[in-house]
N, C-alpha and C. Protein backbone atom coordinates (compact mmCIF):
# COMPACT_ATOMS: atom_id res chain seq x y z
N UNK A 1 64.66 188.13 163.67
CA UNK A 1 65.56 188.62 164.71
C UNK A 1 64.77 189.50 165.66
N UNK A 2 65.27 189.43 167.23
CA UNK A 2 63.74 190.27 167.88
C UNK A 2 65.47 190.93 168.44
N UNK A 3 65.15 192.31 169.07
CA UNK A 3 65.73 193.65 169.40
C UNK A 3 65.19 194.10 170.32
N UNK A 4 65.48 194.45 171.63
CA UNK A 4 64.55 195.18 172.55
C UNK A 4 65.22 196.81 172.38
N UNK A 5 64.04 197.74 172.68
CA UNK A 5 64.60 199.24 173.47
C UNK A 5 64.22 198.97 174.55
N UNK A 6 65.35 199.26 175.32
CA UNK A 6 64.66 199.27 177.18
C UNK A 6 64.48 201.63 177.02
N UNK A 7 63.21 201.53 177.00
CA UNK A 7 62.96 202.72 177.42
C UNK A 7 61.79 203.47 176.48
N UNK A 8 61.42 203.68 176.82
CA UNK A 8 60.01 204.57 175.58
C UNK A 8 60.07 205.86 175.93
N UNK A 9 61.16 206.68 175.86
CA UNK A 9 61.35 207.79 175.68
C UNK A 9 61.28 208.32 173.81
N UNK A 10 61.48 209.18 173.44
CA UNK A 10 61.71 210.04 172.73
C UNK A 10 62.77 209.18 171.51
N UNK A 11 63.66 209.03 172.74
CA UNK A 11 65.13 208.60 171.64
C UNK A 11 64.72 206.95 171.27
N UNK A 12 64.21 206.03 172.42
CA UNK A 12 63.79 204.66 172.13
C UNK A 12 62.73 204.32 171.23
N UNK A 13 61.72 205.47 170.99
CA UNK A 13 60.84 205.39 170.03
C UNK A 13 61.35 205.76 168.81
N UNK A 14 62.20 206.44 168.59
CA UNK A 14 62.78 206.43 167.21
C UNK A 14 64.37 205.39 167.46
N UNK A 15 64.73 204.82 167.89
CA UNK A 15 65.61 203.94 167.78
C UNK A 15 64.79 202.84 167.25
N UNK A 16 63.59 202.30 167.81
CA UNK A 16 62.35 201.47 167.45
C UNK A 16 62.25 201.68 166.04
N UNK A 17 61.56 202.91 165.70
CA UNK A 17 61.57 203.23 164.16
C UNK A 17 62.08 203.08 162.85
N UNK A 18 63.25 203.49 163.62
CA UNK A 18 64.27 203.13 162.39
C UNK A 18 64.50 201.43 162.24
N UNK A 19 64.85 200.60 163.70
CA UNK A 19 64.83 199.34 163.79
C UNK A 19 63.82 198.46 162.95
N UNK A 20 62.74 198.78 163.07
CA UNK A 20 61.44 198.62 162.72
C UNK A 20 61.40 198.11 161.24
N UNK A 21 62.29 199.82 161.07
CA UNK A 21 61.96 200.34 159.14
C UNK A 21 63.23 198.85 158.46
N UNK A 22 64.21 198.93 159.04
CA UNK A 22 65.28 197.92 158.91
C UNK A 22 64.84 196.46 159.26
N UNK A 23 63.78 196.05 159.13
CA UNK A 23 63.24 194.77 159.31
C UNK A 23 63.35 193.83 160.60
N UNK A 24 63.95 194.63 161.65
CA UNK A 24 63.43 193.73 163.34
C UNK A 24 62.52 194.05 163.58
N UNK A 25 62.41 193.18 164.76
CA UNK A 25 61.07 193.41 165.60
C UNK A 25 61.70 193.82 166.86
N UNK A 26 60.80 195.03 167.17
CA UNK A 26 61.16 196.00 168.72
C UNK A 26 59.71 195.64 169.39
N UNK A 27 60.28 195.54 170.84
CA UNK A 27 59.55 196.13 171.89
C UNK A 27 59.89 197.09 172.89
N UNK A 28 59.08 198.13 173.09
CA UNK A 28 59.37 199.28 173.88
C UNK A 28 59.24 198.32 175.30
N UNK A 29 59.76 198.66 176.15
CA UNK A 29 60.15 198.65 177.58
C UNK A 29 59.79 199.75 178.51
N UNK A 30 58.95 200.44 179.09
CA UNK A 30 59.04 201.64 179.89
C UNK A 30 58.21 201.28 181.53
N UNK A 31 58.74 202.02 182.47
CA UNK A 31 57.98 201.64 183.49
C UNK A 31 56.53 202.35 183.78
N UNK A 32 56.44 203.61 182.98
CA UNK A 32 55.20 204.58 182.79
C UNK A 32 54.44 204.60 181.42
N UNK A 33 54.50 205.30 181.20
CA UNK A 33 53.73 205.89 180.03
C UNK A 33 54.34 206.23 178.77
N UNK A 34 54.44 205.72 177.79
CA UNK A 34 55.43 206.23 176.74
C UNK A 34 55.73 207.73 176.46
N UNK A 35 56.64 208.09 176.44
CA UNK A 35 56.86 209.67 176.57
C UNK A 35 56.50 210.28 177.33
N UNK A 36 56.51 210.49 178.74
CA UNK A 36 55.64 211.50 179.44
C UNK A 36 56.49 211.76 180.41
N UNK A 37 58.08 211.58 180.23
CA UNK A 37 58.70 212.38 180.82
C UNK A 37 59.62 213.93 180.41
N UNK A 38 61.14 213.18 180.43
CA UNK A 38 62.10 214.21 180.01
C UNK A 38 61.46 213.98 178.07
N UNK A 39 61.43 213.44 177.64
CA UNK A 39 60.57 213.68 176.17
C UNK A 39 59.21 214.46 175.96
N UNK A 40 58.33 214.58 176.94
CA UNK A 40 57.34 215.45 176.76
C UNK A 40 57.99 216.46 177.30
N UNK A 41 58.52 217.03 178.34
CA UNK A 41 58.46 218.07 179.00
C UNK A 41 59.73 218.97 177.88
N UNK A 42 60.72 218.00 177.24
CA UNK A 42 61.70 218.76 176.53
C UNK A 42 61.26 220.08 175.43
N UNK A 43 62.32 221.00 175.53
CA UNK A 43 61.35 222.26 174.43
C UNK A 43 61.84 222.03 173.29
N UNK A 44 62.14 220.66 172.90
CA UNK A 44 62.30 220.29 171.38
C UNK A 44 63.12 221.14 170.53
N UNK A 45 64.20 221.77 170.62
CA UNK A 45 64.93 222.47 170.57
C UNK A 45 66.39 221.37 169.93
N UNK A 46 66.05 221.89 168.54
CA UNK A 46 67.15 220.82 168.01
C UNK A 46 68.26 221.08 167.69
N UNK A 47 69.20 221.11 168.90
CA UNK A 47 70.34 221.78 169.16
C UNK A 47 70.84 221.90 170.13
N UNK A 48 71.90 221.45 170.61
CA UNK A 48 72.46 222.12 171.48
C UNK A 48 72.34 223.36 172.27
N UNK A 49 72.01 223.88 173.20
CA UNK A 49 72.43 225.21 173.79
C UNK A 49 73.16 226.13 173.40
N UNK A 50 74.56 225.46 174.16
CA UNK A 50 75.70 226.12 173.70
C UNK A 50 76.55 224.95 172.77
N UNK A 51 76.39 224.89 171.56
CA UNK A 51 76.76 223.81 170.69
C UNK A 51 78.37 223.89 170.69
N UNK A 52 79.04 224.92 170.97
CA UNK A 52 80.47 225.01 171.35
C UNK A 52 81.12 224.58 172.36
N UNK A 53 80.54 224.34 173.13
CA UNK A 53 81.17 223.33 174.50
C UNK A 53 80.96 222.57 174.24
N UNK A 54 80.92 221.19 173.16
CA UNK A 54 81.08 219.93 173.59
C UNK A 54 81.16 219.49 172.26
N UNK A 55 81.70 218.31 172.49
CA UNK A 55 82.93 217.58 171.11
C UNK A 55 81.99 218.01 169.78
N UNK A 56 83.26 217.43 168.77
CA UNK A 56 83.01 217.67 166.92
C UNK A 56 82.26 216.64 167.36
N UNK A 57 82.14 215.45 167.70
CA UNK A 57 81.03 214.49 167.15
C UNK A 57 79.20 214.76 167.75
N UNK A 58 79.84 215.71 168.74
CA UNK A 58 78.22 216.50 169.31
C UNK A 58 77.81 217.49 167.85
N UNK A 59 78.76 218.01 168.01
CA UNK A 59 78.31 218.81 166.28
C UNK A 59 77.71 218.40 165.20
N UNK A 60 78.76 217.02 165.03
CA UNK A 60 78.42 216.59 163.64
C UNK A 60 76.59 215.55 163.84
N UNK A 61 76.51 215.30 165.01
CA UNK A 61 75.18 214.30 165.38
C UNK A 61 74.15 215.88 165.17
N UNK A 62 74.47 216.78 165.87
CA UNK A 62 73.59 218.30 166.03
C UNK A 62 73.29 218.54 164.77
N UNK A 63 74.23 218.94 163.76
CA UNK A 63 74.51 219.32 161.98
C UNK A 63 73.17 218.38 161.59
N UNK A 64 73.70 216.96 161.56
CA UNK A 64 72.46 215.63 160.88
C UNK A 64 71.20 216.12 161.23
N UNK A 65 71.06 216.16 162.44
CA UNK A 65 69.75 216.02 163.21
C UNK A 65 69.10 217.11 162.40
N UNK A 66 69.82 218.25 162.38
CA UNK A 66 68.69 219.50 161.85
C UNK A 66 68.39 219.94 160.61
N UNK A 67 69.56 218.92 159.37
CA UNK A 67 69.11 218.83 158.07
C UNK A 67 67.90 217.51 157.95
N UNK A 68 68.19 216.41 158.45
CA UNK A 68 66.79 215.78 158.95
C UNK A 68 65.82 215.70 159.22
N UNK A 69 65.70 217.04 160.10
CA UNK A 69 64.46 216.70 160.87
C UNK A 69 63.30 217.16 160.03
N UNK A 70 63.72 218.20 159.11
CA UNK A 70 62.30 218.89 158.21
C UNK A 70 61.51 217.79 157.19
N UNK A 71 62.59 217.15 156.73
CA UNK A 71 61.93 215.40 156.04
C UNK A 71 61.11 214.69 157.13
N UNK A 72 62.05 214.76 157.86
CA UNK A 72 61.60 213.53 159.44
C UNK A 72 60.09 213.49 159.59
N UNK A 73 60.08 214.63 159.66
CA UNK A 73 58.42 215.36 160.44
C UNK A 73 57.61 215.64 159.66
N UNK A 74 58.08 215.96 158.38
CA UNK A 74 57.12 215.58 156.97
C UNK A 74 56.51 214.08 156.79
N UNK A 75 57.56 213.40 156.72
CA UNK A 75 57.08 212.25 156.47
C UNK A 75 56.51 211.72 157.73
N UNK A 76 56.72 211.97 159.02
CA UNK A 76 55.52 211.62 160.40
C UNK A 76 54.29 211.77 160.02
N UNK A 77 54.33 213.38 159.38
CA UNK A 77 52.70 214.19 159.35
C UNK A 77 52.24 213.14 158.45
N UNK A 78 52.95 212.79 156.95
CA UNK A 78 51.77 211.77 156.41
C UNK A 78 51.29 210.99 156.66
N UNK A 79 52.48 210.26 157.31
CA UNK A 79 52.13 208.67 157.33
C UNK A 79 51.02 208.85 159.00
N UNK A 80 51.09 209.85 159.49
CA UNK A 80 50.30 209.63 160.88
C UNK A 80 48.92 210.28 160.51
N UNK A 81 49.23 211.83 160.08
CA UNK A 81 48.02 212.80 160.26
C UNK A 81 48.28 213.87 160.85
N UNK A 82 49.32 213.74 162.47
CA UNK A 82 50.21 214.36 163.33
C UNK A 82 50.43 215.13 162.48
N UNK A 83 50.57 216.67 163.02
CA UNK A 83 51.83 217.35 162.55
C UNK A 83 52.76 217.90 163.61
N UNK A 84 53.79 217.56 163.79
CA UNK A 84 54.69 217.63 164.75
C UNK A 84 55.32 219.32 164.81
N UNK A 85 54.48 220.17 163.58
CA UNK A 85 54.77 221.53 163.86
C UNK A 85 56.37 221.84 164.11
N UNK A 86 57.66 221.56 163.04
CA UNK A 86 58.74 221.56 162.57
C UNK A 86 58.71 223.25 162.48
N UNK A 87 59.06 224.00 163.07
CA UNK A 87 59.61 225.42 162.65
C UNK A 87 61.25 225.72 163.01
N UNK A 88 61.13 226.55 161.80
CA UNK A 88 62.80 226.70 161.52
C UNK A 88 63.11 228.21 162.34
N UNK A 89 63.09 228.04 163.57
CA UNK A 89 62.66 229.64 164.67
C UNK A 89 64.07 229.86 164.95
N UNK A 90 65.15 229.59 164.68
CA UNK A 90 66.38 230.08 165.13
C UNK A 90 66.35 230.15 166.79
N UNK A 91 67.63 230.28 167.29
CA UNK A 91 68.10 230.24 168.39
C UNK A 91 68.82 231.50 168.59
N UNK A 92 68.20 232.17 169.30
CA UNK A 92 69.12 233.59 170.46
C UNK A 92 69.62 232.72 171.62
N UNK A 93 71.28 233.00 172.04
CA UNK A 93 71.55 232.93 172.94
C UNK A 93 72.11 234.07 173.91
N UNK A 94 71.68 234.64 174.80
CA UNK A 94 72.45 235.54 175.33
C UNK A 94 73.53 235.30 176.61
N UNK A 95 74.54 235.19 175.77
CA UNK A 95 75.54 234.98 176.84
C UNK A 95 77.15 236.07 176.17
N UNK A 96 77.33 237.30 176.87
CA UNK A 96 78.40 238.03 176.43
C UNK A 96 79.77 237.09 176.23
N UNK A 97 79.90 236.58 177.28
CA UNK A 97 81.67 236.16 177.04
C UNK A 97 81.44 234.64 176.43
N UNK A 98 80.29 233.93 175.58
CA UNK A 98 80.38 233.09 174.78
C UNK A 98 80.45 233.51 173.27
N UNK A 99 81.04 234.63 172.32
CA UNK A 99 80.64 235.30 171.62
C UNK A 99 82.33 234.62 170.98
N UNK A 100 82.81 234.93 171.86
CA UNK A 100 84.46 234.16 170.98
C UNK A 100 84.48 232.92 170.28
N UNK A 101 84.22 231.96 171.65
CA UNK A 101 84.37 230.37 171.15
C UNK A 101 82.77 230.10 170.73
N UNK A 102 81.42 231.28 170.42
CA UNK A 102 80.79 230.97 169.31
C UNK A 102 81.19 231.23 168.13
N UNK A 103 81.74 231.80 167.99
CA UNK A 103 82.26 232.56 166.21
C UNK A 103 83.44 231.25 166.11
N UNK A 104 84.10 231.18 166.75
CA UNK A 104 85.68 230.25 166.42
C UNK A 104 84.90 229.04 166.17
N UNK A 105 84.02 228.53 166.72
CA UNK A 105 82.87 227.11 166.76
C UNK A 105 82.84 227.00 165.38
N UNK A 106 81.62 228.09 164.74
CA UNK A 106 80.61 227.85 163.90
C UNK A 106 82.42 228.34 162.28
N UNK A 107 83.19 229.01 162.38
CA UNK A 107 83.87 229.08 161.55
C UNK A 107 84.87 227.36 161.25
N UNK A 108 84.85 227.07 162.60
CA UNK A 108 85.45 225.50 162.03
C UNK A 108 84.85 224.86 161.45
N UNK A 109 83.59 224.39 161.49
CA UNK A 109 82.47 223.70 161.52
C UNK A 109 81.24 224.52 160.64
N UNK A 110 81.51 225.57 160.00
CA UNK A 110 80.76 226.03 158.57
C UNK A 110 79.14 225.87 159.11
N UNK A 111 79.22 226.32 159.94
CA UNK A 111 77.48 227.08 160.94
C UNK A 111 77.77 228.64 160.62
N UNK A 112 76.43 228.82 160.90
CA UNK A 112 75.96 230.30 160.53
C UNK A 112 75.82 230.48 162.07
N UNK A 113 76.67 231.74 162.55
CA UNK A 113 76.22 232.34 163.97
C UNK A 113 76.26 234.11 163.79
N UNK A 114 75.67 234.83 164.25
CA UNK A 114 75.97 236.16 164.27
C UNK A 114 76.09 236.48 165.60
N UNK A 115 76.53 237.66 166.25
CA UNK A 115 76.51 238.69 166.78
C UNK A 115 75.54 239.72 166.23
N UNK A 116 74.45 239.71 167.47
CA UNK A 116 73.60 241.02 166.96
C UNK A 116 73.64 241.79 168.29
N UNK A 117 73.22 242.99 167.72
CA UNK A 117 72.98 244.28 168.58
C UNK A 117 71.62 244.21 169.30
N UNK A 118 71.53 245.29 169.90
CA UNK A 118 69.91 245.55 170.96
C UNK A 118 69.11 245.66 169.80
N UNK A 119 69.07 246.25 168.75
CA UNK A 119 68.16 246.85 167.84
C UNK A 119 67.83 245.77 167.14
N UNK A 120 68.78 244.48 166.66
CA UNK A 120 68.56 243.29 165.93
C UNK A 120 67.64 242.30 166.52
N UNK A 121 68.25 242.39 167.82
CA UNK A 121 67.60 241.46 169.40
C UNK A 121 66.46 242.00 169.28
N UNK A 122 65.88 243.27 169.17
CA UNK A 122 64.61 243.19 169.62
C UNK A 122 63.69 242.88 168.01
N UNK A 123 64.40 243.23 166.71
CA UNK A 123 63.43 242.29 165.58
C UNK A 123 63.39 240.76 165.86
N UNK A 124 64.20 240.30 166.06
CA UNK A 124 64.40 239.12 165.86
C UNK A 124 63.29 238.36 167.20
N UNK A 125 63.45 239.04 168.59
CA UNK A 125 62.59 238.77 169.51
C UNK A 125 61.68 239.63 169.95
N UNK A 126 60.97 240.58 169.44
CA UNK A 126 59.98 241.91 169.95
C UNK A 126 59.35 241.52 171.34
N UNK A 127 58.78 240.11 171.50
CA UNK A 127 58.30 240.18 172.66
C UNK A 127 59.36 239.98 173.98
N UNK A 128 60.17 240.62 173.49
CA UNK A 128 61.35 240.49 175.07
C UNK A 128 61.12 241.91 176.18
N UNK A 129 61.21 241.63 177.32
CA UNK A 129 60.76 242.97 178.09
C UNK A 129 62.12 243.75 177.79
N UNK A 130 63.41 243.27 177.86
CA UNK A 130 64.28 244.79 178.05
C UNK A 130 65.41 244.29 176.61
N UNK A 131 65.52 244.05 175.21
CA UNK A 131 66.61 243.64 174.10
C UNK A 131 67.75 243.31 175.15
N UNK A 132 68.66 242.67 174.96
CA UNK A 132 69.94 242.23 175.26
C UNK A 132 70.30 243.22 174.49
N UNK A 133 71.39 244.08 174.87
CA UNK A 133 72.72 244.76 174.13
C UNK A 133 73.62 243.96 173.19
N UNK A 134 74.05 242.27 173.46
CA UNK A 134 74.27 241.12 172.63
C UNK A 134 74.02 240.58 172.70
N UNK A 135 73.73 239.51 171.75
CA UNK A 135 73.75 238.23 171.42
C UNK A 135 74.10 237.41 170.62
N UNK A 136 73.57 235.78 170.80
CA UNK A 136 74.46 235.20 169.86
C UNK A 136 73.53 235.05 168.68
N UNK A 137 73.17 235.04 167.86
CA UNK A 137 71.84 234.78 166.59
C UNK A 137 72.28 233.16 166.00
N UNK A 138 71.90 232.03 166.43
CA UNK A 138 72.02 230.60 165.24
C UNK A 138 70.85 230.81 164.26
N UNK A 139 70.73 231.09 163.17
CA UNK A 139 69.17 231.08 162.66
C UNK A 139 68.83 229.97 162.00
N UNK A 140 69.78 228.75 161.97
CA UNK A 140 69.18 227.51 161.08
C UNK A 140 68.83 226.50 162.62
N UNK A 141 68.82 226.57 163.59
CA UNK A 141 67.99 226.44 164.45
C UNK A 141 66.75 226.09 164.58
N UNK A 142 66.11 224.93 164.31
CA UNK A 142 64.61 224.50 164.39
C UNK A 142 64.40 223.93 165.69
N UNK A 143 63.01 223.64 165.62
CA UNK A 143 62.45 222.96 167.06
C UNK A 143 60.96 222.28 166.30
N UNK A 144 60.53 221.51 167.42
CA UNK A 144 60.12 220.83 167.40
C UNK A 144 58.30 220.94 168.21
N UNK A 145 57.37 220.50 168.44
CA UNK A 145 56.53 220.40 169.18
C UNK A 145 56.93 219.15 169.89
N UNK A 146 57.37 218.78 171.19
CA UNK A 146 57.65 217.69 172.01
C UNK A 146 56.56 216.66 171.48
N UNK A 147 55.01 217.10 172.55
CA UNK A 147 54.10 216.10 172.46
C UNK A 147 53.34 215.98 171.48
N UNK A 148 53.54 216.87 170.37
CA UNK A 148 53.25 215.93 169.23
C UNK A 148 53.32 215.31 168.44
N UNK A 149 55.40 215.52 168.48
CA UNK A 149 56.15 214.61 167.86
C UNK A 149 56.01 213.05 168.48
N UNK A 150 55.71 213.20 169.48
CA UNK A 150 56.13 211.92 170.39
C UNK A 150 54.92 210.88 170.30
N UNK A 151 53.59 211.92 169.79
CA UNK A 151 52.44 211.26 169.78
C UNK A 151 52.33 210.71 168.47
N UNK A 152 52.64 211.65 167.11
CA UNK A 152 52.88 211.12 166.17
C UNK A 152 53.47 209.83 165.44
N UNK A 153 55.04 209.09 166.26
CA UNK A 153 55.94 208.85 166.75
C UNK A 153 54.87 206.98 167.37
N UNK A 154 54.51 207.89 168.31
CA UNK A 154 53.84 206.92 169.02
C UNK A 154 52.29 205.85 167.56
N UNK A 155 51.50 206.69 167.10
CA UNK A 155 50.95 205.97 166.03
C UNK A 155 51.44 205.20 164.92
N UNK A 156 53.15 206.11 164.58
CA UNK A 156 53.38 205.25 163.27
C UNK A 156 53.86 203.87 164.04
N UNK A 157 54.26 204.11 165.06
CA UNK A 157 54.80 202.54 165.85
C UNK A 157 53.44 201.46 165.95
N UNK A 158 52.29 202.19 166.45
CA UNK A 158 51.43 201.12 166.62
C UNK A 158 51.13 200.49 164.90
N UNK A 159 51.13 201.90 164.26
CA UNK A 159 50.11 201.11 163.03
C UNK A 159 51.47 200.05 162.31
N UNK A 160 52.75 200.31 162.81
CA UNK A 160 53.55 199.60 161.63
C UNK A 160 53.65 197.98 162.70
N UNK A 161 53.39 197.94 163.63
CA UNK A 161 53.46 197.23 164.39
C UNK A 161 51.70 196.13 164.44
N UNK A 162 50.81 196.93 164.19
CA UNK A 162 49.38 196.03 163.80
C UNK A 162 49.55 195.39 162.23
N UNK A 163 50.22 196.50 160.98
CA UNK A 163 50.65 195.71 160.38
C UNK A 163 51.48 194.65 159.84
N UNK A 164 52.30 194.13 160.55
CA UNK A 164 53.37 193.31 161.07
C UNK A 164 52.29 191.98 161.34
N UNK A 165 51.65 192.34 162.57
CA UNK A 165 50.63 191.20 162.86
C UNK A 165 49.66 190.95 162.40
N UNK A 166 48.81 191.92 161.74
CA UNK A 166 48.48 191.62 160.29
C UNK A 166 48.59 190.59 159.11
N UNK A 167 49.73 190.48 159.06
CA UNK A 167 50.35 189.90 157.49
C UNK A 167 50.60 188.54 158.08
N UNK A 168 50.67 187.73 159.58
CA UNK A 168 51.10 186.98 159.91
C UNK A 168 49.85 185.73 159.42
């Protein structure tokens, strides 16, 4: 069975992947360079922003993604060499009047959010020039290295793809 991704972004290279792992055959499609746009330039930030503005099924895809991704990127680093540099850095948001429908969010939906003070704000971020008075604290919040996930990403595709033609 052959499958196209039209796009070699970020999301088409792991749509590929998984396709891949599930026994089709993909070809990436891109008019540039694989990853070297909104996927390189993204700050890999696995999460939402403000994860409270937008639907339960943005949540529940957000939730997956970030119990995932610490396997995900484990198993990249072996099978590539890559290490896509997975840190679990939490998310400050500072926004005062999002502090309601963050707490009402993360209590439906069994997320960890705090409210911290200036004094918390500045452990949690020391290199900030002036603490926020509030904020919002997500601390299960990870991120990602963009371009080296993408590069990583990018090898296991070639090598699972030479071995494919390989075996023929």
């Amino acid at each position: 069975m052959f499958w196209r991704s039209v796009g070699g972004g970020l999301m088409g290279m792991l749509s590929a992947r998984f396709l891949r792992e599930a026994g089709f055959s993909v070809a990436l499609l891109e008019r540039g360079e694989l990853c070297r746009e909104a996927s390189w330039a993204g700050g890999g930030i696995i999460s939402p922003l403000f994860p409270w503005r937008y639907l339960d099924s943005v949540t529940r895809l957000a939730s997956w993604s970030q119990s995932a991704y610490p396997g995900f990127v484990s198993a990249l680093y072996r099978q590539t060499g890559v290490d896509p540099e997975y840190l679990n850095s939490g998310m400050l948001v500072i926004a005062p009047t999002e502090t309601e429908p963050a707490t009402a969010w993360a209590a439906q939906h069994q997320r960890q959010v705090q409210i911290v003070d200036r004094k918390r704000f500045a452990e949690l971020e020391p290199e900030a020039a002036e603490p926020a008075a509030q904020a919002i604290w997500m601390p299960d919040v990870g991120q990602v290295r963009n371009p080296r996930l993408v590069r990583a990403l990018r090898i296991r595709l070639w090598r699972s793809s030479y071995a494919d033609e390989s075996m023929k």
